[in-house]
C-alpha atoms as a PDB file:
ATOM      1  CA  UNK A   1       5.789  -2.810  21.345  1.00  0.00           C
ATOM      2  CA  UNK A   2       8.257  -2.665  18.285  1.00  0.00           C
ATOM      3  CA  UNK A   3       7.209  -2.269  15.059  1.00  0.00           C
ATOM      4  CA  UNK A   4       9.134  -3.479  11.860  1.00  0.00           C
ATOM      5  CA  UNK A   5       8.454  -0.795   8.291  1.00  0.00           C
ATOM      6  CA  UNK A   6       8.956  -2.091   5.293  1.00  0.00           C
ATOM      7  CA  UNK A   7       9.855  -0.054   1.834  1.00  0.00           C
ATOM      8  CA  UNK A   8      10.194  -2.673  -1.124  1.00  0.00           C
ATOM      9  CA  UNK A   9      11.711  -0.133  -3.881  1.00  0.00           C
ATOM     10  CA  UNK A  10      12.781  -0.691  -7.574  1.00  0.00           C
ATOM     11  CA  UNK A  11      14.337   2.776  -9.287  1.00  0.00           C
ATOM     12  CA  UNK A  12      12.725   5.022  -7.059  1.00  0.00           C
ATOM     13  CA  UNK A  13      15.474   7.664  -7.056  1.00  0.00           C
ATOM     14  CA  UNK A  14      12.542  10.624  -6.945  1.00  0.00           C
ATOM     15  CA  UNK A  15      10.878   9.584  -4.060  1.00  0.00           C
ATOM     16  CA  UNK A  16      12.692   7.230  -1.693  1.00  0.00           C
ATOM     17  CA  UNK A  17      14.126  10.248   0.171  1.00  0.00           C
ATOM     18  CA  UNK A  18      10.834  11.719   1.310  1.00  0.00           C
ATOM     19  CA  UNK A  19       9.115   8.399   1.767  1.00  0.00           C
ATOM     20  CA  UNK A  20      12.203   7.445   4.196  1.00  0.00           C
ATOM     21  CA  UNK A  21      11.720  10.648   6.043  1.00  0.00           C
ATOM     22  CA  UNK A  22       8.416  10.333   6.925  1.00  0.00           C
ATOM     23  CA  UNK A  23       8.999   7.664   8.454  1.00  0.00           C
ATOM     24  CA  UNK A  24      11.892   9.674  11.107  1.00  0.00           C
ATOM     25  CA  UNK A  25       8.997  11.753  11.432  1.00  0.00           C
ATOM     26  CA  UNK A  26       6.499   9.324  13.060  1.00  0.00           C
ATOM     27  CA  UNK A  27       5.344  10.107  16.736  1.00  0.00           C
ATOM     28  CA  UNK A  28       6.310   6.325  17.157  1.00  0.00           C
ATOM     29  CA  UNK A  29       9.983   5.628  17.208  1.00  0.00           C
ATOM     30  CA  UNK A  30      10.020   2.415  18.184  1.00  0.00           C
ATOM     31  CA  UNK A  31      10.539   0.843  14.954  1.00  0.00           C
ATOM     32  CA  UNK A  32      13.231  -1.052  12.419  1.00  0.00           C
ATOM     33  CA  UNK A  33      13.069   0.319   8.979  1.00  0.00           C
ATOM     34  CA  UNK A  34      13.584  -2.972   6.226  1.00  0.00           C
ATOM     35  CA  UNK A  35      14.698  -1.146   2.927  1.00  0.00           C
ATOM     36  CA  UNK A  36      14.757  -3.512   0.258  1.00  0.00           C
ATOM     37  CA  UNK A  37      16.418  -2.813  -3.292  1.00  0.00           C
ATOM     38  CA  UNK A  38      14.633  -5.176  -6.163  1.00  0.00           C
ATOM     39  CA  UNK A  39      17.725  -4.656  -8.080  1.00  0.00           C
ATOM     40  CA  UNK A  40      17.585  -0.921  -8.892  1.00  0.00           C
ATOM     41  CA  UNK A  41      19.539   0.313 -11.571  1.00  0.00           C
ATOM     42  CA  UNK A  42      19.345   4.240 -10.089  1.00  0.00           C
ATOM     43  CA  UNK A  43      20.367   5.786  -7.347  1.00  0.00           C
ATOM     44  CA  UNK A  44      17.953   4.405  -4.770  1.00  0.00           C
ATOM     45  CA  UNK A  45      20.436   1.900  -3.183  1.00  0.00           C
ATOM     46  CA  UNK A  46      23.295   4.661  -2.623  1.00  0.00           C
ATOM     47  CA  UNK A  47      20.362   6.554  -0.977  1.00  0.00           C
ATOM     48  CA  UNK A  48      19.204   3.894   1.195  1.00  0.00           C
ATOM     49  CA  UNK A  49      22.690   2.817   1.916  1.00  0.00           C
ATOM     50  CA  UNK A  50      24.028   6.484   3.075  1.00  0.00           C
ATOM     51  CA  UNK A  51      21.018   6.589   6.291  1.00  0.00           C
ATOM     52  CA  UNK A  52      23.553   6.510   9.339  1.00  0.00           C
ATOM     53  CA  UNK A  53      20.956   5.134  11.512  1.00  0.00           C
ATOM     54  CA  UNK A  54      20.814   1.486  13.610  1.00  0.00           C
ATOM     55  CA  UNK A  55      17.548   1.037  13.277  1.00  0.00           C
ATOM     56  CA  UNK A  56      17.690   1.245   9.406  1.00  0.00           C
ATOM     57  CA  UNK A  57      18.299  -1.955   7.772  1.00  0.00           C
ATOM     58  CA  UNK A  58      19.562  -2.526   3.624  1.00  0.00           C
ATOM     59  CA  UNK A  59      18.978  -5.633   1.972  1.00  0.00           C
ATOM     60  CA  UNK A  60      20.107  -6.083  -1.714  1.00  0.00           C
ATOM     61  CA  UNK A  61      20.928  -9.236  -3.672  1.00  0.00           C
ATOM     62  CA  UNK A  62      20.921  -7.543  -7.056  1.00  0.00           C
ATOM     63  CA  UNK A  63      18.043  -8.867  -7.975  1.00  0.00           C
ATOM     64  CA  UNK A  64      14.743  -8.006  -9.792  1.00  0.00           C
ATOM     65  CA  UNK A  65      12.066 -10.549  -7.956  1.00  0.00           C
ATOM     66  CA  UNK A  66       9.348  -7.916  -8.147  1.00  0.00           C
ATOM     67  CA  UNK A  67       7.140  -6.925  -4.963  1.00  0.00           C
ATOM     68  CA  UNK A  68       5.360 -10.273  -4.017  1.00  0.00           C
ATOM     69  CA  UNK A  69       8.150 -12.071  -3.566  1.00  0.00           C
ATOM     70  CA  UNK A  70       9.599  -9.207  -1.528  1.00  0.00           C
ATOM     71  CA  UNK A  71       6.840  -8.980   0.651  1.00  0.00           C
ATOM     72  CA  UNK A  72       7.075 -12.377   1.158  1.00  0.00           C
ATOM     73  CA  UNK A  73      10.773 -11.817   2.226  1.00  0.00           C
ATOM     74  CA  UNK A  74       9.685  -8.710   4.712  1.00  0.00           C
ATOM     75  CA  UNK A  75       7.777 -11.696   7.197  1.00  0.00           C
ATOM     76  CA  UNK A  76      11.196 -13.563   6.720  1.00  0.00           C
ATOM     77  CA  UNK A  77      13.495 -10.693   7.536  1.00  0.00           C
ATOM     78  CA  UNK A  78      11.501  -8.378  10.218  1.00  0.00           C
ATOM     79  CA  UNK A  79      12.583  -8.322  13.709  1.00  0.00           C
ATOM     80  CA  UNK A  80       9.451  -7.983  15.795  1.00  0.00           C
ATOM     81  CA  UNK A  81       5.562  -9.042  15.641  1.00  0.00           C
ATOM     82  CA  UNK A  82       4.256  -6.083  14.319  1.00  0.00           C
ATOM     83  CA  UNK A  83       4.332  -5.023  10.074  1.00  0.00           C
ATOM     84  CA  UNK A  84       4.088  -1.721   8.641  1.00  0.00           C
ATOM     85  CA  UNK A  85       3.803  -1.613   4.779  1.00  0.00           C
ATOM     86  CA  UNK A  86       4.669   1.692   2.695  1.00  0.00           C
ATOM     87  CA  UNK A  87       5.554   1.952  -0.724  1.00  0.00           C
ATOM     88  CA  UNK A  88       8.557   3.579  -2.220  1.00  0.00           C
ATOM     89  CA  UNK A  89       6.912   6.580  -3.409  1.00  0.00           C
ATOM     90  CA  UNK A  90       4.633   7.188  -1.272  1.00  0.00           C
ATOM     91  CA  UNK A  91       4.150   9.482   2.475  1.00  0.00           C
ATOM     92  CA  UNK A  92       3.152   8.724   5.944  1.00  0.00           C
ATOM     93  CA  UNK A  93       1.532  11.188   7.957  1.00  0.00           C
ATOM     94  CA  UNK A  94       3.150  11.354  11.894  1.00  0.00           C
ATOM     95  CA  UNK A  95       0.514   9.514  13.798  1.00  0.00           C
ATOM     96  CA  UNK A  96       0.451   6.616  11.494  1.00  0.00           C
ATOM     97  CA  UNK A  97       2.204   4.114  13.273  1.00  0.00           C
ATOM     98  CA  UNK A  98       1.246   5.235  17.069  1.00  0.00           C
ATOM     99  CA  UNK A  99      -2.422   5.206  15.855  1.00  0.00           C
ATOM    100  CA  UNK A 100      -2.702   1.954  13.765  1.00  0.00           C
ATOM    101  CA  UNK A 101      -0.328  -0.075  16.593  1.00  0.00           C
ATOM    102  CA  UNK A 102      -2.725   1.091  19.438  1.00  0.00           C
ATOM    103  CA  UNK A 103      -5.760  -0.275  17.668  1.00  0.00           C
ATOM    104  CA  UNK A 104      -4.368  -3.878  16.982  1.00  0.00           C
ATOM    105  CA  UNK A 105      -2.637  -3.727  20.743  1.00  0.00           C
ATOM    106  CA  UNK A 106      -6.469  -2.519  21.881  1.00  0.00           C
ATOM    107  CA  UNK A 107      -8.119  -5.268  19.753  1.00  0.00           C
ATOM    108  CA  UNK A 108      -6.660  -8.185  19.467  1.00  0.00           C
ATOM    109  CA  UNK A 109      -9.067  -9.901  17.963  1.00  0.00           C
ATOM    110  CA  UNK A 110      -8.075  -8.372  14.408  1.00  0.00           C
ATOM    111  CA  UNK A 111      -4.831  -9.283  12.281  1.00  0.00           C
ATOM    112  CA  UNK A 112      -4.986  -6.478  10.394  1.00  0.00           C
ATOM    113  CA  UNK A 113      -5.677  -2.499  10.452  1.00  0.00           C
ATOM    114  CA  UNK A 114      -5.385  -0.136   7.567  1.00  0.00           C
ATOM    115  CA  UNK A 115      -6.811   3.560   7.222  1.00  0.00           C
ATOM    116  CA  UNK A 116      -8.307   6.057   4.284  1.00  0.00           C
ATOM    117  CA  UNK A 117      -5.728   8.049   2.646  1.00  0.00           C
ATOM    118  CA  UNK A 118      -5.092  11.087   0.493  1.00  0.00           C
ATOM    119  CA  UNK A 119      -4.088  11.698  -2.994  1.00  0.00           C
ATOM    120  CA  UNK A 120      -1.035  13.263  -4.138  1.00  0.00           C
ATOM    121  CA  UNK A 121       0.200  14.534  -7.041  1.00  0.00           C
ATOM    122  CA  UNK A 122       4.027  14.029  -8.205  1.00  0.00           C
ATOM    123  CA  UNK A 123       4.838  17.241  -6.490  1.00  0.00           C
ATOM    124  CA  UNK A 124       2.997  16.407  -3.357  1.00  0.00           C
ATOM    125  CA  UNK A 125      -0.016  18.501  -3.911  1.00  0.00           C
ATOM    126  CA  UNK A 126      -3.140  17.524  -2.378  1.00  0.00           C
ATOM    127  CA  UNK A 127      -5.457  16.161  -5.197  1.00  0.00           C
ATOM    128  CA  UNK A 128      -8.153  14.250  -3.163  1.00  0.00           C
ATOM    129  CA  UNK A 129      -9.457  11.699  -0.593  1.00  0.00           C
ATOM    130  CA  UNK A 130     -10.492   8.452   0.156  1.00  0.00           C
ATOM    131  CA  UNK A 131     -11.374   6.628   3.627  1.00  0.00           C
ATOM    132  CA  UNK A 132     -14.123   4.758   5.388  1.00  0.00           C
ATOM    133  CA  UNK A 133     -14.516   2.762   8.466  1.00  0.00           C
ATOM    134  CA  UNK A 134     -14.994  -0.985   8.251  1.00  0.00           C
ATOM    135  CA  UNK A 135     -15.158  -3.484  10.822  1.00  0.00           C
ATOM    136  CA  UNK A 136     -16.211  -6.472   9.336  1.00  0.00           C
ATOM    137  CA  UNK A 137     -14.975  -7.759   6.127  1.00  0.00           C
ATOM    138  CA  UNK A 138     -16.339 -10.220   3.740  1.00  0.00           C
ATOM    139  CA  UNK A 139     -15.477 -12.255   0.784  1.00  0.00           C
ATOM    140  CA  UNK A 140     -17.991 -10.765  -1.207  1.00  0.00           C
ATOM    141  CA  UNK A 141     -17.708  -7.647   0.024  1.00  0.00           C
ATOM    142  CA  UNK A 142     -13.981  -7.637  -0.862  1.00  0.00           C
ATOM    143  CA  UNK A 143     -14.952  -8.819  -3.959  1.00  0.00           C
ATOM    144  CA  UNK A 144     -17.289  -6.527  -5.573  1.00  0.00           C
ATOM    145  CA  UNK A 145     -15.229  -3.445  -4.230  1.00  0.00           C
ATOM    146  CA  UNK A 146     -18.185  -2.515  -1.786  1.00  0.00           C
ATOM    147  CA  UNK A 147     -15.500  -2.804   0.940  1.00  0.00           C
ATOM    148  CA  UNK A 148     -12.306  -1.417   0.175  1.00  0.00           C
ATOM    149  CA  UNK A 149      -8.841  -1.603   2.313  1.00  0.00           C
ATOM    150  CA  UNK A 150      -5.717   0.215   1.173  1.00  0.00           C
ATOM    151  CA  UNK A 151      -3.012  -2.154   0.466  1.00  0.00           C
ATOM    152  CA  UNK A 152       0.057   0.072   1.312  1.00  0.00           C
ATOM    153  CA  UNK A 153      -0.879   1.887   4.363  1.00  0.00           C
ATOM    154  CA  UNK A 154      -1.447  -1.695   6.158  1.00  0.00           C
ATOM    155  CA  UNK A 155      -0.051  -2.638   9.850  1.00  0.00           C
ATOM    156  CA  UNK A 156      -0.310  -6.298  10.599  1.00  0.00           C
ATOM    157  CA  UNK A 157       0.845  -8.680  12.936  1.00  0.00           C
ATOM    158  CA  UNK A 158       3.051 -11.039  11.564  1.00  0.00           C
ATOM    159  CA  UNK A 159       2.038 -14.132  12.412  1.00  0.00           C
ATOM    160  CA  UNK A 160      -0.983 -13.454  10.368  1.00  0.00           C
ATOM    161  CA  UNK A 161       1.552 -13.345   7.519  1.00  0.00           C
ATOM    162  CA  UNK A 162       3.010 -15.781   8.238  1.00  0.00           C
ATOM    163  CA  UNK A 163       0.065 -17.646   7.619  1.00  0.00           C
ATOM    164  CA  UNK A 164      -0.743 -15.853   4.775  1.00  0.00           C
ATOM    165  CA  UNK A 165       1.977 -15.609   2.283  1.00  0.00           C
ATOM    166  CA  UNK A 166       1.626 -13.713  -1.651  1.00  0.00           C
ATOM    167  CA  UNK A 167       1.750 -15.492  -4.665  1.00  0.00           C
ATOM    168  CA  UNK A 168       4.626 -14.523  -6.512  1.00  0.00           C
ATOM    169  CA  UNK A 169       3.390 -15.583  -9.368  1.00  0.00           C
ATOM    170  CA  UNK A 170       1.378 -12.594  -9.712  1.00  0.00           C
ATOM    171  CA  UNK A 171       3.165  -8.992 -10.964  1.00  0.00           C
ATOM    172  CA  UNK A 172      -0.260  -6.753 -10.283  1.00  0.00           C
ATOM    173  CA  UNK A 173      -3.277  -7.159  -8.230  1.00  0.00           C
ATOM    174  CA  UNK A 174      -0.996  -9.065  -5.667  1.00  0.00           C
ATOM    175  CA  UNK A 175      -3.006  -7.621  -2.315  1.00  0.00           C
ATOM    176  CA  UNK A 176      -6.293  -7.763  -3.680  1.00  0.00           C
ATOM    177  CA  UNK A 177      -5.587 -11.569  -4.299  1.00  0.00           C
ATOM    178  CA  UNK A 178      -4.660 -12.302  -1.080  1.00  0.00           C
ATOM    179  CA  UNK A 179      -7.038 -10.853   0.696  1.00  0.00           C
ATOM    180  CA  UNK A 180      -9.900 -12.809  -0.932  1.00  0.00           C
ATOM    181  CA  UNK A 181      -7.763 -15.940  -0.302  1.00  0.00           C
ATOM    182  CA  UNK A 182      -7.574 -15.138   3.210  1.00  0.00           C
ATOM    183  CA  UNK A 183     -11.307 -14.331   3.657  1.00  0.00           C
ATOM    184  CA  UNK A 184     -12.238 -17.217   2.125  1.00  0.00           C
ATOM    185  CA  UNK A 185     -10.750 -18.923   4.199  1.00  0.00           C
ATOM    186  CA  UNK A 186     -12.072 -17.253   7.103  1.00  0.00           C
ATOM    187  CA  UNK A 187      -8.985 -15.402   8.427  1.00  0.00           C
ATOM    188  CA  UNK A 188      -9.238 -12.158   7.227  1.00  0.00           C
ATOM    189  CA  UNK A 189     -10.026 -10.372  10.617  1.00  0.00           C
ATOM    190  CA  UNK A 190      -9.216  -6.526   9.550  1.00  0.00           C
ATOM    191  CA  UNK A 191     -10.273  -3.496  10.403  1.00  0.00           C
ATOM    192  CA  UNK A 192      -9.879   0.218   8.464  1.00  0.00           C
ATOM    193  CA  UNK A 193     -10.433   3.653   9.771  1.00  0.00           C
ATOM    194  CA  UNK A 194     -11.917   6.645   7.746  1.00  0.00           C
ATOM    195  CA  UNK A 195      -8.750   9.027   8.906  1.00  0.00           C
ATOM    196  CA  UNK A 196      -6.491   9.702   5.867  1.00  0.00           C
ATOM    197  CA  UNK A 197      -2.922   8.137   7.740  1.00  0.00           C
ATOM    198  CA  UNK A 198      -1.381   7.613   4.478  1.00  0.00           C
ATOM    199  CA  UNK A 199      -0.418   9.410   0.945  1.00  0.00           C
ATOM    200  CA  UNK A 200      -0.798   7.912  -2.228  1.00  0.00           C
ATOM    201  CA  UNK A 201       0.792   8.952  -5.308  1.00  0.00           C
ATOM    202  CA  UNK A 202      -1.598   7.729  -8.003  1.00  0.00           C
ATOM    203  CA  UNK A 203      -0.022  10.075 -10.768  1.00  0.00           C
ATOM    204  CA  UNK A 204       1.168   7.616 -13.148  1.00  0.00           C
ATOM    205  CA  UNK A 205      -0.702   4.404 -11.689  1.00  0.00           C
ATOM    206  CA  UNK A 206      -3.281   4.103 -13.825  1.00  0.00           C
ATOM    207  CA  UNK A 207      -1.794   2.471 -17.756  1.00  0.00           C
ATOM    208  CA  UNK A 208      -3.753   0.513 -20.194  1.00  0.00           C
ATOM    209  CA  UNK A 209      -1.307  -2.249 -19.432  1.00  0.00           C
ATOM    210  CA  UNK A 210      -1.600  -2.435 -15.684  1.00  0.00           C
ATOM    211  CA  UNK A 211      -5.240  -2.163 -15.938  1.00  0.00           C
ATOM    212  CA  UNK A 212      -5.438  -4.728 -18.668  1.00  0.00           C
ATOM    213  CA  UNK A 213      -3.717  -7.394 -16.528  1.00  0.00           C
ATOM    214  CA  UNK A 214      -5.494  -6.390 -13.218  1.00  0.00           C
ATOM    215  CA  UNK A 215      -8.642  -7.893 -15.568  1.00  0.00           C
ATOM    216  CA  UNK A 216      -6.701 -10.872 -16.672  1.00  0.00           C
ATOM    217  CA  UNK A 217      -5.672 -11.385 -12.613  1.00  0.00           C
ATOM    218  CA  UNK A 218      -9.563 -11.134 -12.240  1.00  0.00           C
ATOM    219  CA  UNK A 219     -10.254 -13.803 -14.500  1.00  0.00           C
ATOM    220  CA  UNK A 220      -7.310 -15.759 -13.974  1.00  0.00           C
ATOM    221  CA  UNK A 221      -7.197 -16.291 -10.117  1.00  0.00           C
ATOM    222  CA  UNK A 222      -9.886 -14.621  -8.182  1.00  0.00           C
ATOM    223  CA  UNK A 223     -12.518 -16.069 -10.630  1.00  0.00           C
ATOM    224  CA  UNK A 224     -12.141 -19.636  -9.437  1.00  0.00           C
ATOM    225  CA  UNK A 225     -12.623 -18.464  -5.769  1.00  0.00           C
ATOM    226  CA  UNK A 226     -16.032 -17.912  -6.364  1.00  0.00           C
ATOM    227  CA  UNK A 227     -18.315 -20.549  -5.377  1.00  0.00           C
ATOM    228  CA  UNK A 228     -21.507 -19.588  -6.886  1.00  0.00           C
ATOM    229  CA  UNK A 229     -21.179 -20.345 -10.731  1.00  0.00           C
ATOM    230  CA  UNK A 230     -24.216 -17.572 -11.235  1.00  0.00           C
ATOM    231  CA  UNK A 231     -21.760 -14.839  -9.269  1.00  0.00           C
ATOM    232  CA  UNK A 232     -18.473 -16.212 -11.349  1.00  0.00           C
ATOM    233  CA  UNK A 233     -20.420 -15.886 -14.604  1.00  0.00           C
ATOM    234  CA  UNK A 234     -21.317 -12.496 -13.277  1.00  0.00           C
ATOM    235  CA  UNK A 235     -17.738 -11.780 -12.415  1.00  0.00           C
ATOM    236  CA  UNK A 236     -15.970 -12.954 -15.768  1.00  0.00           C
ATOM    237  CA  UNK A 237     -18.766 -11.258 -17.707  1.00  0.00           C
ATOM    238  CA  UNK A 238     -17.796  -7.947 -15.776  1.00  0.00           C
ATOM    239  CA  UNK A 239     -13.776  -8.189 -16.563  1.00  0.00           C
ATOM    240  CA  UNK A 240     -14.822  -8.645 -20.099  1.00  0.00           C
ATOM    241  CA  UNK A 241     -16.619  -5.706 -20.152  1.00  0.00           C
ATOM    242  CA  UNK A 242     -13.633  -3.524 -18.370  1.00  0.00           C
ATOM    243  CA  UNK A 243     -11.308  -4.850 -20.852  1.00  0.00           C
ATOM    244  CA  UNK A 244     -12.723  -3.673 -23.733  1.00  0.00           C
ATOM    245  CA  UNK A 245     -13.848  -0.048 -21.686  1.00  0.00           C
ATOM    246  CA  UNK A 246     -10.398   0.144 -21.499  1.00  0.00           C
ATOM    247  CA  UNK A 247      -8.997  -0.838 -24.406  1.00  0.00           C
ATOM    248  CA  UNK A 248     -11.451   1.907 -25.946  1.00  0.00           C
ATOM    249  CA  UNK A 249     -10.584   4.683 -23.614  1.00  0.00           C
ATOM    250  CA  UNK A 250      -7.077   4.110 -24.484  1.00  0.00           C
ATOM    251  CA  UNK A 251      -7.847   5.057 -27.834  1.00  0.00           C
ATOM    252  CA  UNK A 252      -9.605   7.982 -27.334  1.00  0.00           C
ATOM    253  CA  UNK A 253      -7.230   8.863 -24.754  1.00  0.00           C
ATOM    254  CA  UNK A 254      -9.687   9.009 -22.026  1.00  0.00           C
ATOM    255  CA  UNK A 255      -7.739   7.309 -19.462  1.00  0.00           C
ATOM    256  CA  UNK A 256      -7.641   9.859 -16.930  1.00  0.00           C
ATOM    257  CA  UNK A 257     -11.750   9.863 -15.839  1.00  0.00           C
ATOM    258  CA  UNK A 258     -10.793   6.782 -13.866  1.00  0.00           C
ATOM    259  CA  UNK A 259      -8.254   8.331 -11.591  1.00  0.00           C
ATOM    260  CA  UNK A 260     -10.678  11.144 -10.939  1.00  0.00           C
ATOM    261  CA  UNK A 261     -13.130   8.142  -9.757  1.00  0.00           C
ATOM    262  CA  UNK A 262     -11.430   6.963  -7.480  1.00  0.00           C
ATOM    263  CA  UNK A 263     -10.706   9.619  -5.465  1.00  0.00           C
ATOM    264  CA  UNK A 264     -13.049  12.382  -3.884  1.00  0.00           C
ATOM    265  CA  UNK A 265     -12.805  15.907  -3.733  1.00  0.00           C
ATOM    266  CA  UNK A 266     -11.281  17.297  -0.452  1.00  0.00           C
ATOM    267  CA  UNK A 267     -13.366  19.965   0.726  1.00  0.00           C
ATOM    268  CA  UNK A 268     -13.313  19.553   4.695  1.00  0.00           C
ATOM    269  CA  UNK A 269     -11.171  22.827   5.816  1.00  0.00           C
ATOM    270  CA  UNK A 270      -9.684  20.647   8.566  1.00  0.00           C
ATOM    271  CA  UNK A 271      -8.368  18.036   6.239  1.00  0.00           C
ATOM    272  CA  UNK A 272      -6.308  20.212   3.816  1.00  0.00           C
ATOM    273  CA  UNK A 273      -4.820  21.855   6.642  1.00  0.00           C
ATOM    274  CA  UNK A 274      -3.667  19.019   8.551  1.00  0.00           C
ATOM    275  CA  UNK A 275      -2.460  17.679   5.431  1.00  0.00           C
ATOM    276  CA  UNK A 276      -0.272  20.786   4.357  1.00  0.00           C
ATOM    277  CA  UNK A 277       0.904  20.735   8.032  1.00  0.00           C
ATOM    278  CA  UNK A 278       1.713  17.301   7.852  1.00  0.00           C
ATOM    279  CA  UNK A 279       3.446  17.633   4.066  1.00  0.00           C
ATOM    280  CA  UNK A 280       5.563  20.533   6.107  1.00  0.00           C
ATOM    281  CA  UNK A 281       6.232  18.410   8.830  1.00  0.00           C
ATOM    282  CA  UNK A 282       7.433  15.618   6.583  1.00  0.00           C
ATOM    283  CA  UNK A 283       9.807  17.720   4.272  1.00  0.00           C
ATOM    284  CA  UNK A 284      11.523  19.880   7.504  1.00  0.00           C
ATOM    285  CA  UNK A 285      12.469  16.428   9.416  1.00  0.00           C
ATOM    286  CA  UNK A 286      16.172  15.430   8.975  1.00  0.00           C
ATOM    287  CA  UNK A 287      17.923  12.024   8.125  1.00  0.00           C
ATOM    288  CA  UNK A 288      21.179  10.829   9.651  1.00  0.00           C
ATOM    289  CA  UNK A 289      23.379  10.392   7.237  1.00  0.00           C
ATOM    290  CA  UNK A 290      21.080  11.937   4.260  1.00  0.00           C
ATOM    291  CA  UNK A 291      20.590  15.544   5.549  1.00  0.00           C
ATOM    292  CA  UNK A 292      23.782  17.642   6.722  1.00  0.00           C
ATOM    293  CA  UNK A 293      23.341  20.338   8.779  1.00  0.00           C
END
């Protein structure tokens, strides 16, 4: 059972390196690693290009199509039936991919599996934790945020995307979007685990800009989704309201409270230290052609 990971990166010089590696550190080594360059103008693309590895693959047109469109390319391009995503700045802890592909291969009635994740900081400090099991997802339930599932630390099957494609249309808000389309339509048939497989670096993620079009996205195209005209109003009222939170906070500089929401505080003894073993793990593994010895 071969699995096909996929980094999408744009100017991700700081990162890349680390977010590659974890991926030579998985358990599972089955895999083809997709690295696609969205026409970088650092040093990301000499990095990518310098793994000596046959299972790596580097695909750059010079381009800047942004991330939808090269999602849309990773069903096009990947060699077997099985999709990891990962973003370019992000880390994977070891059992990711041997855990995730043995729950789709044990259950194949769902499409889709993703997992809870921790927070990092820029300099891969732990700074919290998110994760909770779910087994049955809904439309409104996706909707309202009462049932969340992590975009990047996703394993699919690709047929499922290949029924289910991104709109490119769309710069933010690009998962969320098509994962009401696909419950709506009745094949959304995921499942997410509470244990943190993933590492998200959410310093930085949170702008007035990005937040202010994640509203507009709301209003825009998930908005006419809705069937029930009460819930739309509901829904549209809502955005409104964010807007102009945020549009406030940004002037009192108040940003910040909303990363700290979304996150919680790790205090489970057993989850720091298998992350700071795991973080160790990561950083000691070596890459051909990266890492001399």
């Amino acid at each position: 059972m071969s699995v096909t990971i996929a980094i999408p990166f744009y100017n991700a010089e700081s990162y890349l390196a680390d977010a590659i590696r974890s991926v030579f550190a998985q358990t599972y080594q089955d895999w083809e690693l997709l690295l696609i360059d969205d026409g970088s103008s650092d040093s990301s693309l000499e990095i990518a290009r310098s793994i000596s590895d046959p299972r790596v693959r580097v695909i750059s047109d010079g381009k800047n199509k942004k991330l939808a469109a090269r999602l849309n390319e990773v069903t096009r391009l990947a060699s077997h039936d099985y999709i990891a995503r990962m973003d370019a700045d992000d880390l994977m802890p070891s059992k990711r991919i041997e855990q995730q592909l043995k729950i789709l291969n044990d259950n194949k009635n769902f499409d889709l599996v993703s997992c809870g994740t921790y927070s990092i900081g820029n300099d891969n400090s732990l700074k919290g934790y998110r994760g909770k099991a779910e087994a049955s997802y809904t439309f409104d339930g996706l909707l309202t945020k009462a049932q969340l599932f992590l975009h990047a630390g996703l394993v699919a099957r690709k047929t499922w995307y290949e029924r289910n494609r991104y709109d490119e249309s769309l710069s933010v808000g690009q998962d969320t979007e098509l994962w009401l389309r696909a419950a709506k339509s009745g094949d959304f048939n995921a499942i997410s685990i509470a244990e943190p497989l993933y590492m998200y670096r959410e310093d930085g993620n949170v702008t007035k800009n990005k937040l202010l079009r994640a509203y507009e996205l709301e209003r825009q195209k998930i908005a006419p989704q809705i069937n029930s005209l009460n819930k739309k109003v509901r829904y549209v009222a809502k955005s409104y309201i964010k807007t102009i939170i945020i549009l406030i906070m940004a002037q009192t500089g108040t940003l910040k409270v909303i990363l700290k929401t979304r996150k919680n505080k790790v205090a489970d003894y057993y989850l720091i230290e298998k992350f700071k073993s795991e973080i160790d793990n990561i950083l000691k593994t070596k890459i051909p052609g990266i890492d001399h010895e």
